[in-house]
N, C-alpha and C. Protein backbone atom coordinates (compact mmCIF):
# COMPACT_ATOMS: atom_id res chain seq x y z
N UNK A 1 24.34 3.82 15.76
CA UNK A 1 24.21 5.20 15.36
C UNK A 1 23.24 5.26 14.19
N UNK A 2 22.47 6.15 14.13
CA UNK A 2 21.40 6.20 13.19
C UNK A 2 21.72 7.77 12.47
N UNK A 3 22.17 7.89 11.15
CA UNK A 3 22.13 8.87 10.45
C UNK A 3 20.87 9.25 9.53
N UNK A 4 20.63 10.30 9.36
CA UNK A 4 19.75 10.85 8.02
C UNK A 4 19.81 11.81 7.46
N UNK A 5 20.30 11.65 5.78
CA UNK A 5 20.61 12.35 5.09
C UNK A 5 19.71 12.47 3.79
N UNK A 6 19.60 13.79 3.72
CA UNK A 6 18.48 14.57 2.85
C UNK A 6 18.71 15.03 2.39
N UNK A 7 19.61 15.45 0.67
CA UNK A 7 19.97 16.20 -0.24
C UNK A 7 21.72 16.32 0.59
N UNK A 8 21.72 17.66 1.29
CA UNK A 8 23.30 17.56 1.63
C UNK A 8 23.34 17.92 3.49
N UNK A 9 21.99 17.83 4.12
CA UNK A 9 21.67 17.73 4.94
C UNK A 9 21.71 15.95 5.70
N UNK A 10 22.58 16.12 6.58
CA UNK A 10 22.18 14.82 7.67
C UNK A 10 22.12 14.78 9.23
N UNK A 11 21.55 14.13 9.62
CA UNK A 11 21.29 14.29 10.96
C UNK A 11 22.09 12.90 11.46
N UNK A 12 22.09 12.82 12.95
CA UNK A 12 23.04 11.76 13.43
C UNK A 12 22.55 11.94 15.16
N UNK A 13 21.96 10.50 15.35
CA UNK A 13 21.57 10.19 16.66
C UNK A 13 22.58 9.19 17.62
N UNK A 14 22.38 9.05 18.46
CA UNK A 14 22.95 8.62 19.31
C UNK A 14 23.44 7.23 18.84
N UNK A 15 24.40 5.93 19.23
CA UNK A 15 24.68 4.93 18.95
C UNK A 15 23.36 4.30 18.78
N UNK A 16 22.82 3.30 18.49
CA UNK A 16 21.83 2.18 18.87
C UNK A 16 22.14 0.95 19.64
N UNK A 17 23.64 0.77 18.95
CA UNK A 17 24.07 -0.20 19.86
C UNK A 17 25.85 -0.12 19.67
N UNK A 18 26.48 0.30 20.46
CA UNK A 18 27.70 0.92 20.38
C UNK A 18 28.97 -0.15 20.08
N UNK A 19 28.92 0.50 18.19
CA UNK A 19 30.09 -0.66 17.90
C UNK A 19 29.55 -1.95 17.30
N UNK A 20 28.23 -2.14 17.05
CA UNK A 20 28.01 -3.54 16.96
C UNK A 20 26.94 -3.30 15.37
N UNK A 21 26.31 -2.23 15.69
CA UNK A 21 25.31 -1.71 14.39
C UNK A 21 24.74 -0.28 14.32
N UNK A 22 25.30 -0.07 12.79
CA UNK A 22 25.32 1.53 12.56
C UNK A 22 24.09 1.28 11.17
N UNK A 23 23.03 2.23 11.59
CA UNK A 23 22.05 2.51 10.79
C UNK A 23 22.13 3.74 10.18
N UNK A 24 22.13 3.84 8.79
CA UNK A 24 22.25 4.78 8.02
C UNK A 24 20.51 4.89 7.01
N UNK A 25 20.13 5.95 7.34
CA UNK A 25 19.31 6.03 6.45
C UNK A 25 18.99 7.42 5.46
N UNK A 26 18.78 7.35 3.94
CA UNK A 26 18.67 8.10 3.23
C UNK A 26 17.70 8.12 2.51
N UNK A 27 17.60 9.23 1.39
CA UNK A 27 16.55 9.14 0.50
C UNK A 27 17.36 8.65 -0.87
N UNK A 28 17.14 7.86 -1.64
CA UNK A 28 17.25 7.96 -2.88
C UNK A 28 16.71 9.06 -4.32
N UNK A 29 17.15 9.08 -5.48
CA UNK A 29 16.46 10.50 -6.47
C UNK A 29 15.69 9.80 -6.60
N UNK A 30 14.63 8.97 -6.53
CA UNK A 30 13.23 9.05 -6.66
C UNK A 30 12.36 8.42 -5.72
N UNK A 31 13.24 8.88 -4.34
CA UNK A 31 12.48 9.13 -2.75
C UNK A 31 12.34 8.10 -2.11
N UNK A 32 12.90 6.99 -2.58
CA UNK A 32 12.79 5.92 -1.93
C UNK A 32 13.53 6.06 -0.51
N UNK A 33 13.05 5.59 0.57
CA UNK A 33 13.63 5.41 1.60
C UNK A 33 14.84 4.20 1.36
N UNK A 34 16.22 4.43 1.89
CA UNK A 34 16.98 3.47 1.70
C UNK A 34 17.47 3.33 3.38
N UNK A 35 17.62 2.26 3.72
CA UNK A 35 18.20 2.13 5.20
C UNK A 35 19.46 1.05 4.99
N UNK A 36 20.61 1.56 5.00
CA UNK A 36 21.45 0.72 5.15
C UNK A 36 22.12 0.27 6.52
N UNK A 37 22.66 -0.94 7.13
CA UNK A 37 22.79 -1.46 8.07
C UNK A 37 24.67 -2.35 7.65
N UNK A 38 25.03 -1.59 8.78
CA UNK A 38 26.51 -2.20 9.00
C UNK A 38 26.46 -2.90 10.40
N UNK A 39 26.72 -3.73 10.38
CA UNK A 39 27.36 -4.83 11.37
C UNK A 39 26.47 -6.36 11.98
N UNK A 40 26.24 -6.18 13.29
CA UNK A 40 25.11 -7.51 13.61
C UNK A 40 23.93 -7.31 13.95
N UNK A 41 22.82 -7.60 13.09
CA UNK A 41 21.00 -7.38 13.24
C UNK A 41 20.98 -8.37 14.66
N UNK A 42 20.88 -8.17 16.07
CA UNK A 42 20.30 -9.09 16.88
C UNK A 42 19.20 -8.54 18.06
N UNK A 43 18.99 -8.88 18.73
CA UNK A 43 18.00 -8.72 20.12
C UNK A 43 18.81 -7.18 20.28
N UNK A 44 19.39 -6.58 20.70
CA UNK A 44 20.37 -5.24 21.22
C UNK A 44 19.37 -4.04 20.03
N UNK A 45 19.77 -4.33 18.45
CA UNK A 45 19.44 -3.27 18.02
C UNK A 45 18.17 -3.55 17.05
N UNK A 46 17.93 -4.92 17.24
CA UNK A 46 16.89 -5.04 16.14
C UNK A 46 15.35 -4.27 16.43
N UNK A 47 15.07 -3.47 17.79
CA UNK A 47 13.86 -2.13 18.08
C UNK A 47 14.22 -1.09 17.57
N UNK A 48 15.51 -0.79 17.41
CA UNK A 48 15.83 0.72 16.78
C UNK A 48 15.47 0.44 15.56
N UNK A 49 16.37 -0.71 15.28
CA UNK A 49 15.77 -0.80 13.55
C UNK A 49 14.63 -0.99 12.86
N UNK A 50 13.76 -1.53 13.72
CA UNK A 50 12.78 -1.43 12.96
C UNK A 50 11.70 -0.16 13.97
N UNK A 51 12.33 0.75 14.76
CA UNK A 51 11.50 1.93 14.45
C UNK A 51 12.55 3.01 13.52
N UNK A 52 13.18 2.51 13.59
CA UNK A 52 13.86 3.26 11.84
C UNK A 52 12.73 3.00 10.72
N UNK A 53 12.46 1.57 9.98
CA UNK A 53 11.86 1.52 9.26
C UNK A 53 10.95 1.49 8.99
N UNK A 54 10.12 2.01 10.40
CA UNK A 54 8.98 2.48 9.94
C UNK A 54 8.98 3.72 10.20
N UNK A 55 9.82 4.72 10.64
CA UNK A 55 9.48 6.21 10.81
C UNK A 55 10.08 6.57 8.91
N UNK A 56 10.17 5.79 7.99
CA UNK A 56 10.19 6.07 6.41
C UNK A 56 8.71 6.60 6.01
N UNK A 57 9.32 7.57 5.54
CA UNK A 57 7.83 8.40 4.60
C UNK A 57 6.82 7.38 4.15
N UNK A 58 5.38 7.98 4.43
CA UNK A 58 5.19 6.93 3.90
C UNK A 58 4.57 7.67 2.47
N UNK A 59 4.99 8.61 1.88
CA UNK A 59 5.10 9.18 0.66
C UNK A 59 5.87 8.48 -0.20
N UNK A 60 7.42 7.98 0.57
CA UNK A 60 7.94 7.34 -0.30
C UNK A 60 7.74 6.22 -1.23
N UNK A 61 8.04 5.83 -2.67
CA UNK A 61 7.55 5.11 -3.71
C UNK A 61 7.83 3.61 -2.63
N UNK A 62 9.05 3.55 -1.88
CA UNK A 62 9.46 1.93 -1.32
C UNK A 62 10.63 2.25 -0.29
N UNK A 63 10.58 1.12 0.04
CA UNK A 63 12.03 1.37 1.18
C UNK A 63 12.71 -0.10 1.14
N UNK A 64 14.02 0.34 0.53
CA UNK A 64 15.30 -0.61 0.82
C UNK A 64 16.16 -0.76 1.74
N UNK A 65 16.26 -1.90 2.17
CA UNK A 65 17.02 -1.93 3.68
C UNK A 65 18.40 -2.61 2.75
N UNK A 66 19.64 -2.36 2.71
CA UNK A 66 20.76 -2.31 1.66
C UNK A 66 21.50 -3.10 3.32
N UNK A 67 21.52 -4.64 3.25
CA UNK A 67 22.50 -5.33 4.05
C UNK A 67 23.70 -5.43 3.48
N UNK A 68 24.20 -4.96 2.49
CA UNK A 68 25.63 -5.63 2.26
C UNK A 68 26.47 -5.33 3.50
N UNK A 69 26.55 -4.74 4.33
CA UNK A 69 27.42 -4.74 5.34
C UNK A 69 27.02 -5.17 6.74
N UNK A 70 25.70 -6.10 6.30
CA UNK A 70 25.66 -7.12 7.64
C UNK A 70 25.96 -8.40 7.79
N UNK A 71 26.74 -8.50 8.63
CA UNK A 71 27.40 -10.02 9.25
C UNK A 71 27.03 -10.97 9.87
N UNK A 72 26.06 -10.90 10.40
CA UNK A 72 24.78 -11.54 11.42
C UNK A 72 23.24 -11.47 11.73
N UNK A 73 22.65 -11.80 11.51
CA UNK A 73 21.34 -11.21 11.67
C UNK A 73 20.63 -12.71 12.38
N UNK A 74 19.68 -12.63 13.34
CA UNK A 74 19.16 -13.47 14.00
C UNK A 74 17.65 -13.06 13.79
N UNK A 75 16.54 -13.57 14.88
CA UNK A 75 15.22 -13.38 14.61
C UNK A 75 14.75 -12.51 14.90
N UNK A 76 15.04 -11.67 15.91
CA UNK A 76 14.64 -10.25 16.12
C UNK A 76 14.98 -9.73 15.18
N UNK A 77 15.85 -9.87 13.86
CA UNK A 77 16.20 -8.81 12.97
C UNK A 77 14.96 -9.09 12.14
N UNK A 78 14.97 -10.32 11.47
CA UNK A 78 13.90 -11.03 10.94
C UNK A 78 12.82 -10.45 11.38
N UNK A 79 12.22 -10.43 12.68
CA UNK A 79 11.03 -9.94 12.84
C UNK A 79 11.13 -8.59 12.63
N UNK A 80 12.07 -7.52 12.34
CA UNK A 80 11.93 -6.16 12.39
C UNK A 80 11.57 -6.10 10.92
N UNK A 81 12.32 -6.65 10.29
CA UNK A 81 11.67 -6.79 8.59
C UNK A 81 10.43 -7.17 8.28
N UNK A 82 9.88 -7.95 8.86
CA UNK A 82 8.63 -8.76 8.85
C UNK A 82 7.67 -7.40 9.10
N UNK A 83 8.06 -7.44 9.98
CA UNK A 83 6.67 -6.14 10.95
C UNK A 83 6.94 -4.63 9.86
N UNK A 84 8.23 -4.26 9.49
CA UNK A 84 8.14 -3.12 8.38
C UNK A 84 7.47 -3.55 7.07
N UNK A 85 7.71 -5.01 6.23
CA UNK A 85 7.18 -5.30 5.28
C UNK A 85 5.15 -5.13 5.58
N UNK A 86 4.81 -5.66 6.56
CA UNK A 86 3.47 -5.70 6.77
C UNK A 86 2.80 -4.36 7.11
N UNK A 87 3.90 -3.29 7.44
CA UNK A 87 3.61 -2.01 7.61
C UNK A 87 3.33 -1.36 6.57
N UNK A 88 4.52 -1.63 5.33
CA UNK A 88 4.24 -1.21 4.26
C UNK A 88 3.61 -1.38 3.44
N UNK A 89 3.04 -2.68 3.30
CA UNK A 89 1.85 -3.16 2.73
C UNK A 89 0.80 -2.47 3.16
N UNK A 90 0.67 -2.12 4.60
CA UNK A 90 -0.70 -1.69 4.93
C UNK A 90 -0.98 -0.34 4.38
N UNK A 91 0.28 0.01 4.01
CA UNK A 91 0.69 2.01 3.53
C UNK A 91 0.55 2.10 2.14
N UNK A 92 0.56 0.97 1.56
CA UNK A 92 0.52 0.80 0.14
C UNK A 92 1.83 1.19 -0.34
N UNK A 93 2.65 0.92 0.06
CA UNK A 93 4.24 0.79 -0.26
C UNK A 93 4.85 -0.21 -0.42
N UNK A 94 6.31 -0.22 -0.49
CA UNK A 94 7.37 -1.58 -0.57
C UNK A 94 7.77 -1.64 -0.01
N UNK A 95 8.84 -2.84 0.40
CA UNK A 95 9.99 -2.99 1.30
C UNK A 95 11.01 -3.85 0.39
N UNK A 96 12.19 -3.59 -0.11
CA UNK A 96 12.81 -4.70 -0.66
C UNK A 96 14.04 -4.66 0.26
N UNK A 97 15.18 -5.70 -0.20
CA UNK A 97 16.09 -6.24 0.96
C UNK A 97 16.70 -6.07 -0.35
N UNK A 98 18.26 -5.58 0.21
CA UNK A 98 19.37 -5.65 -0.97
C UNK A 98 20.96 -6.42 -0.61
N UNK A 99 21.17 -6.36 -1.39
CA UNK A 99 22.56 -7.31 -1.25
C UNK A 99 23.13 -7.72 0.00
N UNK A 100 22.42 -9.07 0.44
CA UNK A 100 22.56 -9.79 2.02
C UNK A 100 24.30 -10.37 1.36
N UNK A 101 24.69 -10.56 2.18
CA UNK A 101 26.00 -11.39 2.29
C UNK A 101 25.69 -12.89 2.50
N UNK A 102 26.57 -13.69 2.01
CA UNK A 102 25.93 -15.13 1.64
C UNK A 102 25.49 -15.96 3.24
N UNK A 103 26.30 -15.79 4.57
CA UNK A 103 25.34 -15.58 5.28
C UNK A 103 23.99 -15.67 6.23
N UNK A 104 24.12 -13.89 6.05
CA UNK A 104 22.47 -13.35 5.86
C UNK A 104 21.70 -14.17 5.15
N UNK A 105 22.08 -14.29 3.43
CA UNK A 105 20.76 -14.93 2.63
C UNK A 105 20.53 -15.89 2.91
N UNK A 106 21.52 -17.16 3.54
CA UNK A 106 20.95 -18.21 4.01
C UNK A 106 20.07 -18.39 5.11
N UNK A 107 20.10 -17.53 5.91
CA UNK A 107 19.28 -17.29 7.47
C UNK A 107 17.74 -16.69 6.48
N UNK A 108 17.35 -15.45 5.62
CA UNK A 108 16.78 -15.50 5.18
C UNK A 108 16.23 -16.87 4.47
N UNK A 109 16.67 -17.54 3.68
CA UNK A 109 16.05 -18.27 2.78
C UNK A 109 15.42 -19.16 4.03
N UNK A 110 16.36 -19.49 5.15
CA UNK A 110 16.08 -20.81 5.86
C UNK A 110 14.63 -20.31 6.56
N UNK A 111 13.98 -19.25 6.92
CA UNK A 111 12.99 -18.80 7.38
C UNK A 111 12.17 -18.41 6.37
N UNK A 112 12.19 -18.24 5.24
CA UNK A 112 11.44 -18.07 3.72
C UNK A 112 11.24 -16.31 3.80
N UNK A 113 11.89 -16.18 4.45
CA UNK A 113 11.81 -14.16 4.58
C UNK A 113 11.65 -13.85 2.89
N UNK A 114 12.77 -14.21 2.40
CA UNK A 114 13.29 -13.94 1.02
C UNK A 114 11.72 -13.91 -0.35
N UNK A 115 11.14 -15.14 0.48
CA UNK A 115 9.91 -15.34 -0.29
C UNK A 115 8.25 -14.57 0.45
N UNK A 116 8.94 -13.84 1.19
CA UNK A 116 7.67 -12.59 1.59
C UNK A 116 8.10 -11.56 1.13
N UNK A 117 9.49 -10.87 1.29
CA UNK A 117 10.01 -10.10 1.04
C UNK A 117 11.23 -10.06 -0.27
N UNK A 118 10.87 -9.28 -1.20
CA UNK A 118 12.15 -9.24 -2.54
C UNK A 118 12.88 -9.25 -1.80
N UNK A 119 14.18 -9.49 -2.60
CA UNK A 119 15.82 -9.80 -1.96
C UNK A 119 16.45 -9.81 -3.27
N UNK A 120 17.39 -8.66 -3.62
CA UNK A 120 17.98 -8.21 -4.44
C UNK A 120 19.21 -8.41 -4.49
N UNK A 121 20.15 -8.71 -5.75
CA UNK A 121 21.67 -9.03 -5.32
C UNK A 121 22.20 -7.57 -5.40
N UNK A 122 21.78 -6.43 -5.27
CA UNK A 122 22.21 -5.38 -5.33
C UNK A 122 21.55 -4.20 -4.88
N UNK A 123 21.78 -2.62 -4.57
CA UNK A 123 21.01 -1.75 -4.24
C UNK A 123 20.15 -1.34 -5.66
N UNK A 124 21.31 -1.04 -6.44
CA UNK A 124 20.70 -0.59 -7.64
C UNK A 124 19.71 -1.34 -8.45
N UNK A 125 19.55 -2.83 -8.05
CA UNK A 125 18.37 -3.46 -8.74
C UNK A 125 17.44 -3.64 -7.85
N UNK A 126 17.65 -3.51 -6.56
CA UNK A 126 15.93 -3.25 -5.41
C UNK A 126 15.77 -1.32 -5.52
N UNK A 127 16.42 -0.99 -6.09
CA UNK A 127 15.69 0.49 -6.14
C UNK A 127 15.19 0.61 -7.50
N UNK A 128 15.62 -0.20 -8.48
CA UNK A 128 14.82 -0.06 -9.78
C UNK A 128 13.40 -0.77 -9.49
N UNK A 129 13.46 -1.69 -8.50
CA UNK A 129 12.34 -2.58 -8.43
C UNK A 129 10.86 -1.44 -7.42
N UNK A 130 11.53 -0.54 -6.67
CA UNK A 130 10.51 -0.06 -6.07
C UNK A 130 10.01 1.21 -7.18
């Protein structure tokens, strides 16, 4: 399910992958795109997600993808990050990664994601960072 919420406005699309990963995406007060992700990043939903993260403003100052509530993530997730980080670079924007679960950060580190992409132990310190 993919939500988007805009001041006190949200919208809400269909599952992405039913039961397995719910995409939430918002704005932060100083417009950052935030995309948070509950459950398992794999092959099933990792195309929604990353045309989630790139349909983010590209007005916005950065965009945080806030994993604390993912449990799994494989290489299709990896590559959906990859391909938004290189998007945003090309936009002259950010991408930071926020509080992976221990995990996630190891699947990151073991592919050096972490070292293309910031990786924050928290939301509130990858949104100070964008």
């Amino acid at each position: 399910m993919f939500t988007r919420s805009e001041g006190n406005v949200a919208e809400t699309e269909g599952p992405a992958v039913p039961e397995r990963l719910l995409i939430t995406r918002t704005t932060a007060d100083d417009g950052s795109c935030v995309v948070a992700l509950a459950g398992e990043v794999d092959l099933d939903g990792s195309a929604h997600l990353r045309d989630i993260l790139l349909s983010c403003p590209a007005t916005a100052p950065g965009t945080v993808v806030d994993l604390r509530d993912v449990t799994f993530m494989d290489s299709s997730g990896i590559n959906a990050l990859i391909t938004a980080h290189q998007a945003a670079q090309a936009g002259g924007t950010r991408l930071r990664l926020a509080a992976p679960q221990e995990a996630v950060l190891r699947v990151l580190q073991l592919v050096g994601v972490d070292t293309l992409i910031p990786c924050y132990p928290t939301l509130e310190a990858a949104l100070a960072a964008c």
